[in-house]
Every structure is written in C-alpha cells, then in structure tokens.
PDB file of N, CA and C in Angstrom:
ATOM      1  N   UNK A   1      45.000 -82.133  69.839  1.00  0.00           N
ATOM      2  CA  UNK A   1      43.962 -81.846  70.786  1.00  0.00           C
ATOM      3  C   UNK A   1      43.461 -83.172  71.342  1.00  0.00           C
ATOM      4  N   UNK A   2      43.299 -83.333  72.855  1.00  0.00           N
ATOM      5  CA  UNK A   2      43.059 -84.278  73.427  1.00  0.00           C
ATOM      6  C   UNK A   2      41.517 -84.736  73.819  1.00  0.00           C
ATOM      7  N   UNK A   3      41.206 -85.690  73.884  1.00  0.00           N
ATOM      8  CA  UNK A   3      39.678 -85.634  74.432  1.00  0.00           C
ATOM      9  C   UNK A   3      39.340 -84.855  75.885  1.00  0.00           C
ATOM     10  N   UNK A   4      40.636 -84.647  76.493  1.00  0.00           N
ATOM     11  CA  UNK A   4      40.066 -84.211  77.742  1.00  0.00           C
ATOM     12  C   UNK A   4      39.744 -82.314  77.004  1.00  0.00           C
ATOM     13  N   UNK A   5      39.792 -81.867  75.712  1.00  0.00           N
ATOM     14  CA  UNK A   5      39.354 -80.493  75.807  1.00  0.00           C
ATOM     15  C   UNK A   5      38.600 -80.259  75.820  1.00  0.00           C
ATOM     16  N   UNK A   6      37.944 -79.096  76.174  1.00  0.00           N
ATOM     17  CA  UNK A   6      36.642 -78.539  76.548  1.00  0.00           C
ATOM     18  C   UNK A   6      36.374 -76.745  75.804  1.00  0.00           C
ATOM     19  N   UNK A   7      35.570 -76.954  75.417  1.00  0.00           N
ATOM     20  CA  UNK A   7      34.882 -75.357  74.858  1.00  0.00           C
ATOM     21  C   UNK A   7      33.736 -74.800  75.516  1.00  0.00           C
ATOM     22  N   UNK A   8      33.660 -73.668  75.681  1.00  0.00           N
ATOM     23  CA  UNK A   8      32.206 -73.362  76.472  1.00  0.00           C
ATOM     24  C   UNK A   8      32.120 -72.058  75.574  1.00  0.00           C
ATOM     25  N   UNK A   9      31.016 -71.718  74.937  1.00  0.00           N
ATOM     26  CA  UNK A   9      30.289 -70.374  74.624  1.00  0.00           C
ATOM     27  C   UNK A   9      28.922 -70.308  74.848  1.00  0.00           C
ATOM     28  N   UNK A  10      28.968 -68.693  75.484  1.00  0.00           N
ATOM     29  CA  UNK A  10      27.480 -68.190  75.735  1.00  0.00           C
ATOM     30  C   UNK A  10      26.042 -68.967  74.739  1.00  0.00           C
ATOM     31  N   UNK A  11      25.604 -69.604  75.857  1.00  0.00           N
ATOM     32  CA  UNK A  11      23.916 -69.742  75.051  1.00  0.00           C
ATOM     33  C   UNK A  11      23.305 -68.790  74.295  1.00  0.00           C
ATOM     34  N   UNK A  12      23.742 -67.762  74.315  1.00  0.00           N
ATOM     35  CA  UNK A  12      23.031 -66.723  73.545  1.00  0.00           C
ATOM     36  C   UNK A  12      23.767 -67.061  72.041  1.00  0.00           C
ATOM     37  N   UNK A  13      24.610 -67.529  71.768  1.00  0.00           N
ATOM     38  CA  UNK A  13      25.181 -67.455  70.876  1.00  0.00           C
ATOM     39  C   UNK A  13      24.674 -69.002  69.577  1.00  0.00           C
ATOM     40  N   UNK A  14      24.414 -68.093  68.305  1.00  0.00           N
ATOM     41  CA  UNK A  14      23.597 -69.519  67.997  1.00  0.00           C
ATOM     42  C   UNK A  14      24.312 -71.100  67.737  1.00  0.00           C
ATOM     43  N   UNK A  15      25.529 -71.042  67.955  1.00  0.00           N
ATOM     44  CA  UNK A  15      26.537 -72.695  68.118  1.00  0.00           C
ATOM     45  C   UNK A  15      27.100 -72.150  70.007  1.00  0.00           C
ATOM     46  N   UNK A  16      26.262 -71.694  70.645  1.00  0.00           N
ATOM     47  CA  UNK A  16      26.352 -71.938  72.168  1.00  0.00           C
ATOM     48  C   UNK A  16      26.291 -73.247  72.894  1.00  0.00           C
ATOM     49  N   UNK A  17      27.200 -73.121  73.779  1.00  0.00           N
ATOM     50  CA  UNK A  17      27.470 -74.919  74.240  1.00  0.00           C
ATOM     51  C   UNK A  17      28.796 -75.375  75.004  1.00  0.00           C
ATOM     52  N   UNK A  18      28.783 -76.361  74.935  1.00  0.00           N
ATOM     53  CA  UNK A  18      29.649 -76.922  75.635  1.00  0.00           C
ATOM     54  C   UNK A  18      30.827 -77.931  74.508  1.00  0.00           C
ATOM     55  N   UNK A  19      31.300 -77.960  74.062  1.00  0.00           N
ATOM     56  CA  UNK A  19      31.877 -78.962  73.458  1.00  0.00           C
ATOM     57  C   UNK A  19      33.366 -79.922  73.913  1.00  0.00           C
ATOM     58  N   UNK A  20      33.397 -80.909  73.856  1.00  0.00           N
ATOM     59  CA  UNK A  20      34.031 -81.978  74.404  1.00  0.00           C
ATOM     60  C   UNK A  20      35.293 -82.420  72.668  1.00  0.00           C
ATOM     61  N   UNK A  21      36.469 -82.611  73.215  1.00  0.00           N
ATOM     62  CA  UNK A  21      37.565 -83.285  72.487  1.00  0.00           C
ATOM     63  C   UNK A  21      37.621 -83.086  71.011  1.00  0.00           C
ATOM     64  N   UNK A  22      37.988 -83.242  70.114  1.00  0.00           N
ATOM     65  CA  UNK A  22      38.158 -83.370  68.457  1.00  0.00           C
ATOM     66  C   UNK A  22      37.012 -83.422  67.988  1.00  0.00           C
ATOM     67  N   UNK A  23      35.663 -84.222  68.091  1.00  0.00           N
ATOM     68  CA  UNK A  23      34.566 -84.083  68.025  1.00  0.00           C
ATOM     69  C   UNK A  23      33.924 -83.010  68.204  1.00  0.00           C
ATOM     70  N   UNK A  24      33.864 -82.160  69.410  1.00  0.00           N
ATOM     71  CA  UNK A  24      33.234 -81.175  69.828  1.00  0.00           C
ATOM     72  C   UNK A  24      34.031 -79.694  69.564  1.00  0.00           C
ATOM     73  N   UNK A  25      35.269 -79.757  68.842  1.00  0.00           N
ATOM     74  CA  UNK A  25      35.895 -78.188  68.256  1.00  0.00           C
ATOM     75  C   UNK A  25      35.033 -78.719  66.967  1.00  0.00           C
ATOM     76  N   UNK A  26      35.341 -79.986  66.319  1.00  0.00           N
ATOM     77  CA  UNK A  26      34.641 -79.531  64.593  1.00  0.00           C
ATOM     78  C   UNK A  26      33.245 -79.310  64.595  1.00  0.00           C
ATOM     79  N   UNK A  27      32.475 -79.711  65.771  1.00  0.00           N
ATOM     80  CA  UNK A  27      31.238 -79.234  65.535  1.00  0.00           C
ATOM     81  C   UNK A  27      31.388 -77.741  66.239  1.00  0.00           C
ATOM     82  N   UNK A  28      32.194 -77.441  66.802  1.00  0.00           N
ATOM     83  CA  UNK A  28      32.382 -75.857  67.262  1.00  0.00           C
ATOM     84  C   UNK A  28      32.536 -74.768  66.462  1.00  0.00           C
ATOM     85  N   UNK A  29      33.830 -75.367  65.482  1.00  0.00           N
ATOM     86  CA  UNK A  29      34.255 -74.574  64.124  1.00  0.00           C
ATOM     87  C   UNK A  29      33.258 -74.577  63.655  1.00  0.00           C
ATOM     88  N   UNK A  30      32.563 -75.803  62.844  1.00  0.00           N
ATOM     89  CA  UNK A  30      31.447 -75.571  62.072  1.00  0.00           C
ATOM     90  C   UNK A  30      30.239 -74.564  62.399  1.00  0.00           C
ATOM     91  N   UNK A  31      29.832 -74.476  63.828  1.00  0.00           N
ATOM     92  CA  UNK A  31      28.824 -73.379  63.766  1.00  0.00           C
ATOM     93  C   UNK A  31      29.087 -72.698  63.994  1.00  0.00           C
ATOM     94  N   UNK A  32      30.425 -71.840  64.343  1.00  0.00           N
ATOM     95  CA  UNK A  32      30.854 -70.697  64.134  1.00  0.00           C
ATOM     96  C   UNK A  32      31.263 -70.446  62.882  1.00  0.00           C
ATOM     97  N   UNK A  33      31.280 -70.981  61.710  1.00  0.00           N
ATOM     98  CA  UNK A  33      31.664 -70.443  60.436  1.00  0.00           C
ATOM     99  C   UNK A  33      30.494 -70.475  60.409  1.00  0.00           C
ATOM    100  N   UNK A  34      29.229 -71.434  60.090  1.00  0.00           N
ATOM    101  CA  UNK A  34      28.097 -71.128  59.711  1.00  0.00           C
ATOM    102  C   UNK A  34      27.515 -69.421  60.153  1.00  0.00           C
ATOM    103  N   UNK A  35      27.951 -69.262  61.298  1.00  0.00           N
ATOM    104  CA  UNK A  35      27.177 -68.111  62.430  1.00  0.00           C
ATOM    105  C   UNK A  35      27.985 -66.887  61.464  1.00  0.00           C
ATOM    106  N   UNK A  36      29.256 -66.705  61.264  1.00  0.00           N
ATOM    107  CA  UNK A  36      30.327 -65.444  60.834  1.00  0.00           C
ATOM    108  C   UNK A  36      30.565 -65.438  59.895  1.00  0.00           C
ATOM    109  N   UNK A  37      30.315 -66.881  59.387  1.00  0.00           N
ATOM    110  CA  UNK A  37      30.601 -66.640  57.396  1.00  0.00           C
ATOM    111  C   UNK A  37      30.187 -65.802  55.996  1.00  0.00           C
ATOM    112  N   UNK A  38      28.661 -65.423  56.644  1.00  0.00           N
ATOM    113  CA  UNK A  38      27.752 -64.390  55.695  1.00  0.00           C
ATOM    114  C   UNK A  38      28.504 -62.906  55.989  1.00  0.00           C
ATOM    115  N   UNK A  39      29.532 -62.395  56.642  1.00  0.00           N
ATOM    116  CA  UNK A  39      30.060 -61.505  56.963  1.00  0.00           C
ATOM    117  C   UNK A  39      31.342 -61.226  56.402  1.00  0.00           C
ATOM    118  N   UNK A  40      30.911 -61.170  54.875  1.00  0.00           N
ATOM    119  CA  UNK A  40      32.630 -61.008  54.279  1.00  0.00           C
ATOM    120  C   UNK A  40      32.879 -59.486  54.427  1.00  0.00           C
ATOM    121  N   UNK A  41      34.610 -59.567  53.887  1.00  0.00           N
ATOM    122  CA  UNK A  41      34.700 -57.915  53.921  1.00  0.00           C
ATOM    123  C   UNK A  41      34.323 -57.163  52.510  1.00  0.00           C
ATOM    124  N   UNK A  42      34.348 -56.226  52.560  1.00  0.00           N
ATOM    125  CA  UNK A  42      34.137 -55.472  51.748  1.00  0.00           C
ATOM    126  C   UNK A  42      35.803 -54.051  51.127  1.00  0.00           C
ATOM    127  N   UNK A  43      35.641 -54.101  49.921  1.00  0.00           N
ATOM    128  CA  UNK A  43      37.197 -53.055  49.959  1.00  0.00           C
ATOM    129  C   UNK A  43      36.950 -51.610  50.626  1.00  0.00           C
ATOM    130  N   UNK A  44      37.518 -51.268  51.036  1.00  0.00           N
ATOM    131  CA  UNK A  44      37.311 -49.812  51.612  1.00  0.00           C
ATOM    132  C   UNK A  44      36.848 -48.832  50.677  1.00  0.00           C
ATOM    133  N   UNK A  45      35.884 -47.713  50.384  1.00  0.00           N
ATOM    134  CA  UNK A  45      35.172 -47.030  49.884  1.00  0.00           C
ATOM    135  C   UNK A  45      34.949 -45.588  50.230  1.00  0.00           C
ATOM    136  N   UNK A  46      35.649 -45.289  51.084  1.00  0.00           N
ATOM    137  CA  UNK A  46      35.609 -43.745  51.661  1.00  0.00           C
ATOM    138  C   UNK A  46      35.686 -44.144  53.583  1.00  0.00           C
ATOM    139  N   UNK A  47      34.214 -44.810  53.522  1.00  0.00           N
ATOM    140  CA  UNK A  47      34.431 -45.055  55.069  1.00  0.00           C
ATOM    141  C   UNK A  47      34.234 -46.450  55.341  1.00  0.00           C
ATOM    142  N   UNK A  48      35.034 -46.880  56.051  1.00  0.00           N
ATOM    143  CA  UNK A  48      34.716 -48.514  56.349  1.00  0.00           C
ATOM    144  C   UNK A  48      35.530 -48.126  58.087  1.00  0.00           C
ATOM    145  N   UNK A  49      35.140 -49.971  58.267  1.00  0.00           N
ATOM    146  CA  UNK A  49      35.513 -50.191  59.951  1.00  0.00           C
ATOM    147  C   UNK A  49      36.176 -51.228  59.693  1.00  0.00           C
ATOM    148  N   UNK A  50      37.272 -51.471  60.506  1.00  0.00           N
ATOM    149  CA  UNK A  50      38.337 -52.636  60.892  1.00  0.00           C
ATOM    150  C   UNK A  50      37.540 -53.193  61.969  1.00  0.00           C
ATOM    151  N   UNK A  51      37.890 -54.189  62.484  1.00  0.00           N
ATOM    152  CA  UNK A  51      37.282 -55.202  63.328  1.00  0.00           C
ATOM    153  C   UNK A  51      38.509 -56.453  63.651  1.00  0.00           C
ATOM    154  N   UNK A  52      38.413 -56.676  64.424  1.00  0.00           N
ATOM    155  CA  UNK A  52      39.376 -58.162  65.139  1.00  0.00           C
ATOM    156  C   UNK A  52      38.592 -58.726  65.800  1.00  0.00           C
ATOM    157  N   UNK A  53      39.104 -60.048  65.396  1.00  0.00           N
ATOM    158  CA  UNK A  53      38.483 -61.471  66.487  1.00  0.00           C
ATOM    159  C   UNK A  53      39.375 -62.117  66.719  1.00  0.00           C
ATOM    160  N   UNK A  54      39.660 -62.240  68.027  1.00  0.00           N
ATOM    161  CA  UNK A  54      40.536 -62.876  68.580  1.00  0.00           C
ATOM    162  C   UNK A  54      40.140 -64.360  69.335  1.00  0.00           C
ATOM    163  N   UNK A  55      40.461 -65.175  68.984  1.00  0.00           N
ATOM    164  CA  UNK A  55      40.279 -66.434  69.889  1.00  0.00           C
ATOM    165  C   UNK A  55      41.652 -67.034  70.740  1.00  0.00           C
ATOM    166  N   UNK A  56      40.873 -66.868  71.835  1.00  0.00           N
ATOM    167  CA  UNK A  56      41.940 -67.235  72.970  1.00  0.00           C
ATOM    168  C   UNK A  56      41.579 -68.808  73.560  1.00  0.00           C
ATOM    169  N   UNK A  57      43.047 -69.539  73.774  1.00  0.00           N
ATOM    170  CA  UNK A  57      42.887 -71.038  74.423  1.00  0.00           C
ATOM    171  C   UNK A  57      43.632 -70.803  75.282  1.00  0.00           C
ATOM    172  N   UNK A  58      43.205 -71.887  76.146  1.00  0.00           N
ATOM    173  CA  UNK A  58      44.372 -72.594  77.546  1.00  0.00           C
ATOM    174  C   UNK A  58      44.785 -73.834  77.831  1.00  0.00           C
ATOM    175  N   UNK A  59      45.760 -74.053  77.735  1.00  0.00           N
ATOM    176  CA  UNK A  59      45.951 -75.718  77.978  1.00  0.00           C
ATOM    177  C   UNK A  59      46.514 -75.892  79.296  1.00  0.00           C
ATOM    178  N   UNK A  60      45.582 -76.771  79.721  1.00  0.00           N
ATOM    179  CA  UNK A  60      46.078 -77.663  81.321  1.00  0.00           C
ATOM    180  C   UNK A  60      47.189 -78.600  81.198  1.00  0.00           C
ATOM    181  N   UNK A  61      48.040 -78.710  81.777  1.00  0.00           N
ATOM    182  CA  UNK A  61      49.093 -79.716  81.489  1.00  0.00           C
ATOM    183  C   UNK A  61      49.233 -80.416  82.732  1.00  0.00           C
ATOM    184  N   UNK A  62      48.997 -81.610  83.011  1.00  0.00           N
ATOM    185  CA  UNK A  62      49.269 -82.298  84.288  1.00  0.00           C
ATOM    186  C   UNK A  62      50.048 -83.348  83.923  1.00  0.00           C
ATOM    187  N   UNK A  63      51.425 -83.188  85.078  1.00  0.00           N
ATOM    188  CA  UNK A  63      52.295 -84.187  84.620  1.00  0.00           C
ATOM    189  C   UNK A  63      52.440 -85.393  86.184  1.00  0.00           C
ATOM    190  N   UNK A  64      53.344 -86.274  85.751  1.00  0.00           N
ATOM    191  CA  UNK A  64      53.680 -86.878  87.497  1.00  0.00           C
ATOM    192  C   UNK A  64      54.968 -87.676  87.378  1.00  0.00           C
TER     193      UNK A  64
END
C-alpha cells in the first residue's frame, strides 16, 4: 500500500474520516476493530442470524 491511498468513511461512524497511506489504514483498522470487536458470534441456539461484511477497495494505477 502506497502513500498515495486514501480511505473515506461516513462521519457518522465512530473511526469516520479520511485516512491517508500505511499510517492512515492502521489507524483505520484500529478503530474499526475497536468499533466491531465487542460483537462476537455466538453458536446457533434454535434461532440466530448470519450477517456479512464485506469490504471493498480500488486501486488507481497510473502508468507512462
């Protein structure tokens, strides 16, 4: 990952922001584990819910 990457999540969200290069994913990761981590699973019991999180990237590639 290059410094030119960039992250953006909703302000509503409590690690909402902008984050910049190698620096700015580990402080990204970090408050998103802080934010989703109290949310373990549980074994199924009669009724439970599945759930997915998907994280999607894009990489710019400029060549010459």
């Amino acid at each position: 990952m290059g410094e030119s990457a960039l992250m953006e999540d909703a302000e509503s969200l409590p690690y909402g922001g902008t984050y910049h290069g190698l620096e700015g994913a580990k402080q990204h990761v970090e408050g998103a584990a802080q934010t989703w981590s109290p949310f373990k699973p549980s074994p199924p019991s009669g009724n439970w819910m599945l759930s997915f999180w998907i994280l999607g990237s894009m990489s710019l590639c400029f060549g010459g």
